[in-house]
C-alpha atoms as a PDB file:
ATOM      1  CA  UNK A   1       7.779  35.404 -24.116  1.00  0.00           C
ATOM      2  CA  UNK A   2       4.766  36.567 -25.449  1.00  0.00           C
ATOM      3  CA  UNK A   3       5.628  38.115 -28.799  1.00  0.00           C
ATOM      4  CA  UNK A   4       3.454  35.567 -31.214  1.00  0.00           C
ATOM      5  CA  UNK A   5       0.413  37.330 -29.660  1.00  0.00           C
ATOM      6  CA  UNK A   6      -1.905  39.345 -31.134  1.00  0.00           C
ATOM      7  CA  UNK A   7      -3.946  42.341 -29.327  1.00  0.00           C
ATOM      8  CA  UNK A   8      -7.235  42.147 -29.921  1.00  0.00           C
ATOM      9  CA  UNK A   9      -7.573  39.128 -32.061  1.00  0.00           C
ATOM     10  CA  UNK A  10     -10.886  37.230 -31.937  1.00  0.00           C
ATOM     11  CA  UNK A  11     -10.997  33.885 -32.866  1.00  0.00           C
ATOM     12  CA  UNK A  12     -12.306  30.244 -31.923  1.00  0.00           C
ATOM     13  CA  UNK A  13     -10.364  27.256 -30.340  1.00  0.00           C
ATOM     14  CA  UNK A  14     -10.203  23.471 -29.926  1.00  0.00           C
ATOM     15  CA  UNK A  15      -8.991  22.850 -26.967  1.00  0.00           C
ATOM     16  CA  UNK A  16      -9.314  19.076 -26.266  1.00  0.00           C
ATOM     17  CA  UNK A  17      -8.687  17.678 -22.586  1.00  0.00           C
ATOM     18  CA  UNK A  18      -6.996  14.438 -21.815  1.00  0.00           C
ATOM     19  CA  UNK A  19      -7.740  11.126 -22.892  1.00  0.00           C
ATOM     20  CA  UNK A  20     -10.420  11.103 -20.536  1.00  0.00           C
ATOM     21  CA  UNK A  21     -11.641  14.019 -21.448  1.00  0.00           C
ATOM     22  CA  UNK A  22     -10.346  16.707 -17.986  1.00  0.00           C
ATOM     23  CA  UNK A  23      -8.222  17.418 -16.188  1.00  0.00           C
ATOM     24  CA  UNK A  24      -8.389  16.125 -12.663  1.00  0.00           C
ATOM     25  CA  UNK A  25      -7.973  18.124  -9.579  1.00  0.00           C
ATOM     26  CA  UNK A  26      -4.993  18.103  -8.612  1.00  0.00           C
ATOM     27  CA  UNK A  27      -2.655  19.836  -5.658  1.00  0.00           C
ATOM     28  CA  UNK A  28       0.080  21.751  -7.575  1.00  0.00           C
ATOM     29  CA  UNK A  29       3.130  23.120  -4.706  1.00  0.00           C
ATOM     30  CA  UNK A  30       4.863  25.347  -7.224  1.00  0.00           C
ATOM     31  CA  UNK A  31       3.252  27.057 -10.265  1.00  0.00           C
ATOM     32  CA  UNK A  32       1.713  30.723  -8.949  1.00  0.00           C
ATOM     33  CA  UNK A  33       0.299  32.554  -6.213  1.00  0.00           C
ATOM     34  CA  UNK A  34      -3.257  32.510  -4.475  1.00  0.00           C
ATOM     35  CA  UNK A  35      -5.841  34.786  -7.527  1.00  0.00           C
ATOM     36  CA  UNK A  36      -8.970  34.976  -5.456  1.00  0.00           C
ATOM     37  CA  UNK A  37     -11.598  32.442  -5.429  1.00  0.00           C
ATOM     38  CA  UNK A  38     -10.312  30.791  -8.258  1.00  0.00           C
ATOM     39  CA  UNK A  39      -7.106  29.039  -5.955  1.00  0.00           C
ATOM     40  CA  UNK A  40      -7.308  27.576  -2.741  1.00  0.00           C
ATOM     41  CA  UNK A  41      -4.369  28.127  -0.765  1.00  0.00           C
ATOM     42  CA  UNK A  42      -3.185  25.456   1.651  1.00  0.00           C
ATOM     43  CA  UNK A  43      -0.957  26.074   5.043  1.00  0.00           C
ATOM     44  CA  UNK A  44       1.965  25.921   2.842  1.00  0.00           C
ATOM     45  CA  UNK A  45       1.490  27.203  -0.135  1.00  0.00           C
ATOM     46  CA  UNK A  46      -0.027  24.372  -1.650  1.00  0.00           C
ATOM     47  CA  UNK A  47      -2.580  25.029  -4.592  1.00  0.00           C
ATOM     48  CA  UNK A  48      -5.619  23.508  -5.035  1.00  0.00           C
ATOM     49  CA  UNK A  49      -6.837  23.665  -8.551  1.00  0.00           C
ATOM     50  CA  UNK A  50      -9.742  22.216  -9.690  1.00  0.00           C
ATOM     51  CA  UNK A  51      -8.826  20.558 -13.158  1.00  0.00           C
ATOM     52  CA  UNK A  52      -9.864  22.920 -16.471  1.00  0.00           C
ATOM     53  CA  UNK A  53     -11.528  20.573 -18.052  1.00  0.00           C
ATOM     54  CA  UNK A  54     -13.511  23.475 -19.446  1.00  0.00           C
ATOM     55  CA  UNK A  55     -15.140  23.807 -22.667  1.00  0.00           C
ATOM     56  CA  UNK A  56     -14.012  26.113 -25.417  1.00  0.00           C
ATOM     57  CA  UNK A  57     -16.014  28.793 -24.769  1.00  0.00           C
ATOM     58  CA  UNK A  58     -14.967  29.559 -21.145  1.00  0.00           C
ATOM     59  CA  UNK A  59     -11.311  29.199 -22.646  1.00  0.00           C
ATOM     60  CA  UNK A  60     -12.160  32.095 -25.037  1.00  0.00           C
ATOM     61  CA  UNK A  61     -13.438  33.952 -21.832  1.00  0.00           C
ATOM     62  CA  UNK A  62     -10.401  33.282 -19.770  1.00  0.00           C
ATOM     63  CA  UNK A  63      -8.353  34.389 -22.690  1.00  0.00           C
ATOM     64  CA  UNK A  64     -10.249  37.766 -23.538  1.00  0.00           C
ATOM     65  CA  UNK A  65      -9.260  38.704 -19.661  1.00  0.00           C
ATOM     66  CA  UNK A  66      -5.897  40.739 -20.112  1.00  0.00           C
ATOM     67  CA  UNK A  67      -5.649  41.428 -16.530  1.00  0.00           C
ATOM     68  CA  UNK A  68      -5.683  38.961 -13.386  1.00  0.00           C
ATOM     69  CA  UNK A  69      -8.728  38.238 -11.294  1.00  0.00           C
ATOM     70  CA  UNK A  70      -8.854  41.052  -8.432  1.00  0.00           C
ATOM     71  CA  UNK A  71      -6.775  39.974  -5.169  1.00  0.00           C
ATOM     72  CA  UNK A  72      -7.106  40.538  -1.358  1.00  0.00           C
ATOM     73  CA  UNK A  73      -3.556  41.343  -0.605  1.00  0.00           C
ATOM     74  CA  UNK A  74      -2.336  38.856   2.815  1.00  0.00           C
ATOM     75  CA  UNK A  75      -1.867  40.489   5.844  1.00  0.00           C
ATOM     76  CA  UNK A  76       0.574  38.535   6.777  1.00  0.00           C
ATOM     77  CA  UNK A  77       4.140  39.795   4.967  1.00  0.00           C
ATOM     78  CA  UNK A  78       5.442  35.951   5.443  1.00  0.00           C
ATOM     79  CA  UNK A  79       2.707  34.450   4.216  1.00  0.00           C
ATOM     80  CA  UNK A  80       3.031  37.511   0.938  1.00  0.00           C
ATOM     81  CA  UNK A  81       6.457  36.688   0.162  1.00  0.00           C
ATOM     82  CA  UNK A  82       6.079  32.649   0.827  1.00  0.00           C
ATOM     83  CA  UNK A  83       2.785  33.090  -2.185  1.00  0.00           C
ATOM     84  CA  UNK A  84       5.743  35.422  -4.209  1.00  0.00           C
ATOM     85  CA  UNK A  85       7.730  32.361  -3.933  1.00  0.00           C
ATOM     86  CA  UNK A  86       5.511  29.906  -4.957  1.00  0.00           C
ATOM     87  CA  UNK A  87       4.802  31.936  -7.885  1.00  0.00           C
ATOM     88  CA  UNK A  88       8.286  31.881  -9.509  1.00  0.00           C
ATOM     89  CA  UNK A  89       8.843  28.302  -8.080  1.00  0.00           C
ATOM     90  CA  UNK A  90      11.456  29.289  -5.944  1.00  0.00           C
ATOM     91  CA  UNK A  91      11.896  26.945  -2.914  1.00  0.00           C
ATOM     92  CA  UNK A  92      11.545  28.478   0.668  1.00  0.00           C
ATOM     93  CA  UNK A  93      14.162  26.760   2.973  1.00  0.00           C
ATOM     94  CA  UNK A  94      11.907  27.302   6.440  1.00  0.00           C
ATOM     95  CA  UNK A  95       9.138  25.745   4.191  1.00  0.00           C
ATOM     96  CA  UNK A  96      10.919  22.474   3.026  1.00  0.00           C
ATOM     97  CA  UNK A  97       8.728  19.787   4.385  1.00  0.00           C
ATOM     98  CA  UNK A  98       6.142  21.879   4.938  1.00  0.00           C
ATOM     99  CA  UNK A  99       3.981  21.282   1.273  1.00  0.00           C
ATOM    100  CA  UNK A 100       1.687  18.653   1.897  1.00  0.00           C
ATOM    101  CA  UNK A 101       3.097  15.345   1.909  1.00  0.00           C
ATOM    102  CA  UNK A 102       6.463  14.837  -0.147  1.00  0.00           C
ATOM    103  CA  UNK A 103       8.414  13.313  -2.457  1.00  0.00           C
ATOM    104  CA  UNK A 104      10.476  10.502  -0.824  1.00  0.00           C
ATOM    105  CA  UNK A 105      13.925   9.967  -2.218  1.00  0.00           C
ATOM    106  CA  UNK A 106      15.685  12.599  -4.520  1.00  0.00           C
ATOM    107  CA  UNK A 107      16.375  12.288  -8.298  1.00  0.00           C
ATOM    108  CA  UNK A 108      20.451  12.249  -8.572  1.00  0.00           C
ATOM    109  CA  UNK A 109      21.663  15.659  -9.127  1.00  0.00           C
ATOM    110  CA  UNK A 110      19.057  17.522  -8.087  1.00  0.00           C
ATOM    111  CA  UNK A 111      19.300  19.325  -4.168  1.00  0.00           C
ATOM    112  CA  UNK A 112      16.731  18.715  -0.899  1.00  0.00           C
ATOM    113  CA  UNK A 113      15.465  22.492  -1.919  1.00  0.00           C
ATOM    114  CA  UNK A 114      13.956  21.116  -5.510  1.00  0.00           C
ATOM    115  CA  UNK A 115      13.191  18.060  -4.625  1.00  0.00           C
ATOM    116  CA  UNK A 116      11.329  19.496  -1.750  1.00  0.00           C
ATOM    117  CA  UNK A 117       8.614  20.827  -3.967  1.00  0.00           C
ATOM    118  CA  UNK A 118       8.267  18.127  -5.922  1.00  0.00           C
ATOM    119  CA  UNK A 119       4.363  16.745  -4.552  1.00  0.00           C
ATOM    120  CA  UNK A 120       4.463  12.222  -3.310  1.00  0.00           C
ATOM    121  CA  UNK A 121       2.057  12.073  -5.999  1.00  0.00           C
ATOM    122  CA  UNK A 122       4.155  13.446  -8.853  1.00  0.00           C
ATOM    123  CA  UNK A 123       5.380  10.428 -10.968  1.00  0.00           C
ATOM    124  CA  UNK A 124       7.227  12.170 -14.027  1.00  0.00           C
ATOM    125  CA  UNK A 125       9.840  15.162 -13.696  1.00  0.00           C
ATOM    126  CA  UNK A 126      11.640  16.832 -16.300  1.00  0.00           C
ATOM    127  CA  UNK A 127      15.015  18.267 -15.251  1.00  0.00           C
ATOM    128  CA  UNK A 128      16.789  21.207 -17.197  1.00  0.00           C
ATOM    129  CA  UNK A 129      20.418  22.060 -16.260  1.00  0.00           C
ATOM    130  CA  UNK A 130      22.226  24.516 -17.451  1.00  0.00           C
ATOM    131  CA  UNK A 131      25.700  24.456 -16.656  1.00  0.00           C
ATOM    132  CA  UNK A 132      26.032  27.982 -15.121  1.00  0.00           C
ATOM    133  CA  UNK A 133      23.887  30.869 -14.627  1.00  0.00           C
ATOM    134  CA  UNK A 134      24.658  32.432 -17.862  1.00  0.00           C
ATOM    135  CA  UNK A 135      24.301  29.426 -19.894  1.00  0.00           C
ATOM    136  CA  UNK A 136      21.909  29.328 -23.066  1.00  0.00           C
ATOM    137  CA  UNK A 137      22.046  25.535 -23.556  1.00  0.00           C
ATOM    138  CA  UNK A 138      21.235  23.217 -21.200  1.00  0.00           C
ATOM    139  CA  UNK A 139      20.805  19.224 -20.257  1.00  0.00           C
ATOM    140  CA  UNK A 140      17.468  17.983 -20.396  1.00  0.00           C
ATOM    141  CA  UNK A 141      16.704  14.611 -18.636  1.00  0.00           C
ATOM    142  CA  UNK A 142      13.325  13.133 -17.670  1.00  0.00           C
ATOM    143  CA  UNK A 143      12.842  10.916 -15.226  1.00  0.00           C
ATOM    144  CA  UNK A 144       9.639   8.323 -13.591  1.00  0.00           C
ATOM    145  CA  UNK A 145       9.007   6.529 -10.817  1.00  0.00           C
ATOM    146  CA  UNK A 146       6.198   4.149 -10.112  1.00  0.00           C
ATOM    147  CA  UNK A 147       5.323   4.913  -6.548  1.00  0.00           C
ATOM    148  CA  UNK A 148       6.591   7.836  -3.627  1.00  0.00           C
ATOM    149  CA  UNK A 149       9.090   5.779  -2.087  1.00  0.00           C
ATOM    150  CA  UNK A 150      10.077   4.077  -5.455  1.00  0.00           C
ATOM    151  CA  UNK A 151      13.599   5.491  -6.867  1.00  0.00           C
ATOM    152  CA  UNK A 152      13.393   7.993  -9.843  1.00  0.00           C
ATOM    153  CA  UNK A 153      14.797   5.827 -13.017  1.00  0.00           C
ATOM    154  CA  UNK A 154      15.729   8.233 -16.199  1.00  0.00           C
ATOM    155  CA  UNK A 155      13.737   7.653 -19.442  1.00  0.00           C
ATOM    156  CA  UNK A 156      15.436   7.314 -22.642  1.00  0.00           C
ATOM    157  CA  UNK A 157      18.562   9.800 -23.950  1.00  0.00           C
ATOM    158  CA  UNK A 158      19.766  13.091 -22.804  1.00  0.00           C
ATOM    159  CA  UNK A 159      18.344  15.467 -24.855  1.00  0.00           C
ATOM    160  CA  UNK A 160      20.709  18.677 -25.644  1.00  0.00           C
ATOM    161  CA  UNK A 161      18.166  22.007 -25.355  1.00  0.00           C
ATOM    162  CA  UNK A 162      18.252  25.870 -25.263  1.00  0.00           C
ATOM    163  CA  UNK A 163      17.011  28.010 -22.680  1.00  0.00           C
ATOM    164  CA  UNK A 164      16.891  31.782 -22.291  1.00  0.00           C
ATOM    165  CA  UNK A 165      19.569  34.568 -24.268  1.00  0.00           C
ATOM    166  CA  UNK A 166      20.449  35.664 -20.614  1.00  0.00           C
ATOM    167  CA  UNK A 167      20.365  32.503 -18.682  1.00  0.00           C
ATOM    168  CA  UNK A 168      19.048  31.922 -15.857  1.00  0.00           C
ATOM    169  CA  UNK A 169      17.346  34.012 -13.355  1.00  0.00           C
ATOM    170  CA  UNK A 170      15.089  33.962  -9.728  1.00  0.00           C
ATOM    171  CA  UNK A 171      13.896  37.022 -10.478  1.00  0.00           C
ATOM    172  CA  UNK A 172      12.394  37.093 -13.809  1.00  0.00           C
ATOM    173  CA  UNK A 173      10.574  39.872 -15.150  1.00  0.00           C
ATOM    174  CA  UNK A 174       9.085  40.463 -18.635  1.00  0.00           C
ATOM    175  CA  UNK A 175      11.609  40.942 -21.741  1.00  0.00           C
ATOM    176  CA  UNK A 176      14.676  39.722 -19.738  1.00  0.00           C
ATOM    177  CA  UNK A 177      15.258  37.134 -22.026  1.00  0.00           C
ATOM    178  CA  UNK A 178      16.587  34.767 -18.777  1.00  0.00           C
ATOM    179  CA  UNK A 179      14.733  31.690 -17.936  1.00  0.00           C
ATOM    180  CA  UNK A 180      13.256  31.462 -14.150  1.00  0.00           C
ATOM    181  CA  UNK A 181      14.905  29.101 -12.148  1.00  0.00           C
ATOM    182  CA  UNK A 182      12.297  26.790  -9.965  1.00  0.00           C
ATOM    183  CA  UNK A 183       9.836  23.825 -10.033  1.00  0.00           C
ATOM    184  CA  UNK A 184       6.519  24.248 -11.773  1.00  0.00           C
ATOM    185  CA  UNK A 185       3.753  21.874 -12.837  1.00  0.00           C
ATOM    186  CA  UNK A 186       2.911  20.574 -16.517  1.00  0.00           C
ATOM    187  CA  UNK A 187      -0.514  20.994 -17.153  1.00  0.00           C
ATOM    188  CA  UNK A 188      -1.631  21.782 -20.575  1.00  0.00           C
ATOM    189  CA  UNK A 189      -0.218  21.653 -23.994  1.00  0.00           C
ATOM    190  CA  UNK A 190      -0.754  23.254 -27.495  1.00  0.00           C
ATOM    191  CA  UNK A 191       0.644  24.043 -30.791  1.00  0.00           C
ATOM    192  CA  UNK A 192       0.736  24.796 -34.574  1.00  0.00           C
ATOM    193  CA  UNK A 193       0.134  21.341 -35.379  1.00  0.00           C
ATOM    194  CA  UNK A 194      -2.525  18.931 -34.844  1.00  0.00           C
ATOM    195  CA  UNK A 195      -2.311  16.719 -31.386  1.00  0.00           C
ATOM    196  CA  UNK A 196       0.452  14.337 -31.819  1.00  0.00           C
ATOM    197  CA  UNK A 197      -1.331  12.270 -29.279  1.00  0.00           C
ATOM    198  CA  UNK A 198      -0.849  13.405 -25.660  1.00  0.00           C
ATOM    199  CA  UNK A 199      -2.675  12.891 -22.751  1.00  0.00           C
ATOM    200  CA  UNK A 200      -2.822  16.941 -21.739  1.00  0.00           C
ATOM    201  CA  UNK A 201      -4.930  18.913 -22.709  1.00  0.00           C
ATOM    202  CA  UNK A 202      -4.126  20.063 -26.024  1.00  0.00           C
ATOM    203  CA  UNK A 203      -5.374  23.613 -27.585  1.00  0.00           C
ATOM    204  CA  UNK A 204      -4.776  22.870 -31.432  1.00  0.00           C
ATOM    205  CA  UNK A 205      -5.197  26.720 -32.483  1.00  0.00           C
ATOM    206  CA  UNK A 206      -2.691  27.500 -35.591  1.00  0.00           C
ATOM    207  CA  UNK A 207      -3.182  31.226 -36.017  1.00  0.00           C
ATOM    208  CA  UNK A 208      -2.175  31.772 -32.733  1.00  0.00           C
ATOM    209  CA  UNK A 209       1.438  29.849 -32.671  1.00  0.00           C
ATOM    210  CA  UNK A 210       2.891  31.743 -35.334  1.00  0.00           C
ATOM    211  CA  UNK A 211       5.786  32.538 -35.223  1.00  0.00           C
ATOM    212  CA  UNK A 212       8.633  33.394 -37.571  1.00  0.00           C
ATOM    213  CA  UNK A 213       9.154  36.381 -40.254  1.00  0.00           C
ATOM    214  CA  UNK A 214      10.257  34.841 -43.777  1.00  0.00           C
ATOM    215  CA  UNK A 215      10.322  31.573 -45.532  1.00  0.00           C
ATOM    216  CA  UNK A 216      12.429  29.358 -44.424  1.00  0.00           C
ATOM    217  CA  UNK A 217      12.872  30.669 -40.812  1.00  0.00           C
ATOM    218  CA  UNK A 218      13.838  28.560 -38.310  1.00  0.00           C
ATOM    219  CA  UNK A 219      11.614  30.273 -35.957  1.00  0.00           C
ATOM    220  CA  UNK A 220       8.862  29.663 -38.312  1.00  0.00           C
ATOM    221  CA  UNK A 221       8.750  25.851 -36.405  1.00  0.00           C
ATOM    222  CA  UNK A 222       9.111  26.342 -33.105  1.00  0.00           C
ATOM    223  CA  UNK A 223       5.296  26.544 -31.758  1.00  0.00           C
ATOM    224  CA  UNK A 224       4.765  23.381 -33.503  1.00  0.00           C
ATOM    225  CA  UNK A 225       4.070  21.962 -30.662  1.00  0.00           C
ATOM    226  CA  UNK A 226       4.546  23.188 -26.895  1.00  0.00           C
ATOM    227  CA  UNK A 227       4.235  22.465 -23.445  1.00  0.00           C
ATOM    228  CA  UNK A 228       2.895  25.062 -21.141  1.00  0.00           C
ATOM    229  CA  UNK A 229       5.360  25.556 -18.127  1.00  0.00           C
ATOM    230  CA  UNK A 230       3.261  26.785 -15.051  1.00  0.00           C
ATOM    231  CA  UNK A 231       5.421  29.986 -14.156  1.00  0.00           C
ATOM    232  CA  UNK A 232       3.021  32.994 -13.641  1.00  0.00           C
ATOM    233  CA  UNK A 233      -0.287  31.379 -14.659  1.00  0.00           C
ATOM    234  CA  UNK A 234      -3.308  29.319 -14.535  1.00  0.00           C
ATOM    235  CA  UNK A 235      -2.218  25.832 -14.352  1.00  0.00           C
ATOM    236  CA  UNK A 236      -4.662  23.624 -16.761  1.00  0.00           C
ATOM    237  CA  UNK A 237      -5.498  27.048 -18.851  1.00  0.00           C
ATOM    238  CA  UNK A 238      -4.517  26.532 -22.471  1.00  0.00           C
ATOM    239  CA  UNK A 239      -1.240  27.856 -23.426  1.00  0.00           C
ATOM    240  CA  UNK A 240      -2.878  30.888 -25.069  1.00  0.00           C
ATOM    241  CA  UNK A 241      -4.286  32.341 -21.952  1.00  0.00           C
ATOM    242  CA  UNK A 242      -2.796  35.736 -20.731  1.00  0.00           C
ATOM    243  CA  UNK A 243      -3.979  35.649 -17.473  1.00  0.00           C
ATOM    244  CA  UNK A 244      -0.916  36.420 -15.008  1.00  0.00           C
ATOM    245  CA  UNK A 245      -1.529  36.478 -11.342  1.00  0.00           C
ATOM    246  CA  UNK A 246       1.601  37.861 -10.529  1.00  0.00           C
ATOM    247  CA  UNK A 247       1.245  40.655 -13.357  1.00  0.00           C
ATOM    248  CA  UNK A 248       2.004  41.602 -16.640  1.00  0.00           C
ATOM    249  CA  UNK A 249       5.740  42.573 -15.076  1.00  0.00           C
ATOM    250  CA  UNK A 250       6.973  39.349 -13.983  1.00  0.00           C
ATOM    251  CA  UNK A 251       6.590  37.725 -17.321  1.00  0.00           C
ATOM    252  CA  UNK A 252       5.123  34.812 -18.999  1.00  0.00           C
ATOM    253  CA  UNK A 253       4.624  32.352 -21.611  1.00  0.00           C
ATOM    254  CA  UNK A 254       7.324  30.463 -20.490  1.00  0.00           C
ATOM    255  CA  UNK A 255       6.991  26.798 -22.653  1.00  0.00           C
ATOM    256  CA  UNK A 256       8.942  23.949 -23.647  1.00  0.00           C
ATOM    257  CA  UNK A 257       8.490  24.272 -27.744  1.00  0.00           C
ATOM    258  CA  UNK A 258      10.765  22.869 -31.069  1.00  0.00           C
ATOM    259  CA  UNK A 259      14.214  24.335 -31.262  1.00  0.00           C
ATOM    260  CA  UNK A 260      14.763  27.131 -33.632  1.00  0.00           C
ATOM    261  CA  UNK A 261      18.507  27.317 -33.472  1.00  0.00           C
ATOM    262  CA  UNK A 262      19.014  30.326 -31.108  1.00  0.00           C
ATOM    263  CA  UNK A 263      19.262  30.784 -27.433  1.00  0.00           C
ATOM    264  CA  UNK A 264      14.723  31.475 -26.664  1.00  0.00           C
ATOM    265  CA  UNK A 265      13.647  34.832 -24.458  1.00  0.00           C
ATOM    266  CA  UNK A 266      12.938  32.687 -21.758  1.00  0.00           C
ATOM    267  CA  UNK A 267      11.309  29.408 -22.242  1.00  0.00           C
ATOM    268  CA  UNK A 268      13.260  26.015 -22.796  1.00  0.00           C
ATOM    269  CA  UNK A 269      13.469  24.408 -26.693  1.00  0.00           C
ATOM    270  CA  UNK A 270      13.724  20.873 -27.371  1.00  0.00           C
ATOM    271  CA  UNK A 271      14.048  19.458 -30.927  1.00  0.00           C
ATOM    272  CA  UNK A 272      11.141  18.316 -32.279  1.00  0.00           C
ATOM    273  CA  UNK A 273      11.253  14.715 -32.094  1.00  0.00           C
ATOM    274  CA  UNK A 274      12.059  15.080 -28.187  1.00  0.00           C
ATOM    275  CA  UNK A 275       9.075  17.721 -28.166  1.00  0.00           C
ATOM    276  CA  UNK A 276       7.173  14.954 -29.586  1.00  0.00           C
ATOM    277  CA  UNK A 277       8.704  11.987 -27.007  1.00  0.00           C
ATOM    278  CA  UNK A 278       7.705  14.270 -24.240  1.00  0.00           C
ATOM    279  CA  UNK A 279       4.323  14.985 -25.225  1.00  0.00           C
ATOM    280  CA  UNK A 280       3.474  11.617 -25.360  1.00  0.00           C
ATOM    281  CA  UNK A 281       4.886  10.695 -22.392  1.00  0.00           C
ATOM    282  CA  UNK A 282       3.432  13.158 -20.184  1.00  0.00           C
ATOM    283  CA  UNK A 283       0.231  11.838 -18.595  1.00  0.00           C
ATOM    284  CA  UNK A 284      -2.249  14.013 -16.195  1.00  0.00           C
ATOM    285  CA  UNK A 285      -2.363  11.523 -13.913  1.00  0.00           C
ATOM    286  CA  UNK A 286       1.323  11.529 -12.935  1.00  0.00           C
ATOM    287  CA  UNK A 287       1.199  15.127 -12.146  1.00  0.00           C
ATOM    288  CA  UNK A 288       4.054  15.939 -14.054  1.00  0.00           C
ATOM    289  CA  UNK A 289       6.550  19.020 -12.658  1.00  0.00           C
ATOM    290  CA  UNK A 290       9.780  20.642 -14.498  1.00  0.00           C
ATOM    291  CA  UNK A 291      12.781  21.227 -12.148  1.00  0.00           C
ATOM    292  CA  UNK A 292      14.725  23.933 -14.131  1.00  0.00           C
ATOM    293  CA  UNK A 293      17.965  26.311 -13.620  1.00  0.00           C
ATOM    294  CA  UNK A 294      21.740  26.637 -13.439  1.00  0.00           C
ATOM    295  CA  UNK A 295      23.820  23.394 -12.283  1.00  0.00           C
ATOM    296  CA  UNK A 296      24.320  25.406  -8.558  1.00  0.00           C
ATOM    297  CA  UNK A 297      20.667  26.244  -8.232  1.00  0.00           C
ATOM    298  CA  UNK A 298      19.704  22.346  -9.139  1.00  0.00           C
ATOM    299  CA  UNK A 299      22.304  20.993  -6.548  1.00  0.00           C
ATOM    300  CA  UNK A 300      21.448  23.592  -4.129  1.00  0.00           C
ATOM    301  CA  UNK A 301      20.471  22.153  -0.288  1.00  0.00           C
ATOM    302  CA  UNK A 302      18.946  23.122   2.858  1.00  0.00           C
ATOM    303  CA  UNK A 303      21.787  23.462   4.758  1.00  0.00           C
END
């Protein structure tokens, strides 16, 4: 949740892309819905972003716009509620298939509705399970493969995290505190600290991450470092953009960040040597995606 930011605070960036300096274009299936020009819309749902391998100053100007780009509302209600869907990364049964071309063979433990979304060219998943749907700590396992019809192998330990004061939710709206349940893409990083050395896109802006009220305050760490999670925003953006294509009311600034001891008002914490494993694993090119929600929702199928 957005409570580290500031109104009306004016201030410059480094925002460095990956390792080859952008962000390719890449087709994301779950993230947000269509924002005007700026998306292209497939059949499916499928979004078409070209890569933001901007320079600092358009990332200022994306960041000064509170509201999202204007909209032309669909005339067709299916097609409204399947872009509502997308948005929140909620699977659509009659879609399944239906999303480009897709993953082949399922990552144990995970259901045909979220595995579904995940795209054949997505190499690296994060899973998050919580064990119900009022859980506040969760299983965290990430997982590779090394082509589409390879099988998913898990990569290193089990790492123990937190996830929203609420739980879980597929309807999430602003101040909650629940975490939305879906699959989203991984496309840009951030933090406190300096790049550890990732391959996203990394927006190294300290005054912003602040968080934290008194010495010693565990909350004090946790925008050390973070990983945007593409719920109800621009995927590539940096982390500190407020656009919201969905709207101010559906919430965002959902992230993976360092653990600060107590269930988060929405977004997922890791401890920060796993924040730092993660961020050096994750790699552009492997179109990375988070499945995340309750055991149920995870396991969930078609049928």
């Amino acid at each position: 949740m957005a409570t580290h930011r500031r109104s009306g605070r004016s201030e410059s960036r480094r925002t460095r892309g990956g390792r080859d300096g952008r962000v390719p274009v890449q087709s994301i299936a779950i993230g947000l819905a269509a924002v005007g020009a700026t998306l292209a819309v497939g059949v499916a749902g499928a979004l078409h972003v070209t890569g933001s391998g901007q320079d600092p100053e358009m990332s200022a100007t994306a960041a000064r716009s509170q509201s999202p780009p204007a909209t032309s509302p669909p005339t067709d209600p299916s097609a409204a509620g399947s872009a509502a869907r997308a948005a929140r990364g909620v699977p659509d049964p009659k879609e399944e298939g239906a999303v480009g071309e897709m993953a082949v063979g399922a990552i144990p433990g995970v259901g045909d509705l979220m595995m579904s979304r995940i795209p054949a060219a997505t190499r690296q998943v994060i899973v998050v399970t919580g064990a119900d749907a009022s859980a506040t700590v969760n299983r965290v396992v990430r997982w590779q493969r090394a082509a589409a019809d390879a099988p998913w192998t898990a990569v290193g330990a089990e790492i123990a995290g937190r996830n929203g004061a609420n739980g879980w939710t597929h309807a999430h709206v602003e101040g909650d505190r629940s975490s939305p349940v879906g699959v989203f893409s991984l496309t840009a990083a951030g933090g406190r600290h300096p790049d550890p050395g990732t391959a996203l896109p990394y927006e190294f802006r300290p005054s912003f991450y602040q968080a934290g009220s008194h010495a010693g305050d565990p909350m004090a760490e946790a925008f050390n470092y973070v990983v945007a999670i593409d719920y109800n925003r621009l995927p590539g953006h940096p982390p500190s953009d407020p656009t919201r294509p969905l709207g101010a009311g559906a919430g965002g600034d959902i992230w993976l960040h360092v653990d600060h001891n107590t269930p988060t008002r929405g977004c997922i914490s890791l401890p920060q040597a796993s924040m730092e494993a993660v961020l050096h694993w994750l790699t552009p090119s492997s179109q990375p995606m988070i499945i995340m929600g309750d055991r149920a929702s995870i396991e969930a199928t078609a049928g």
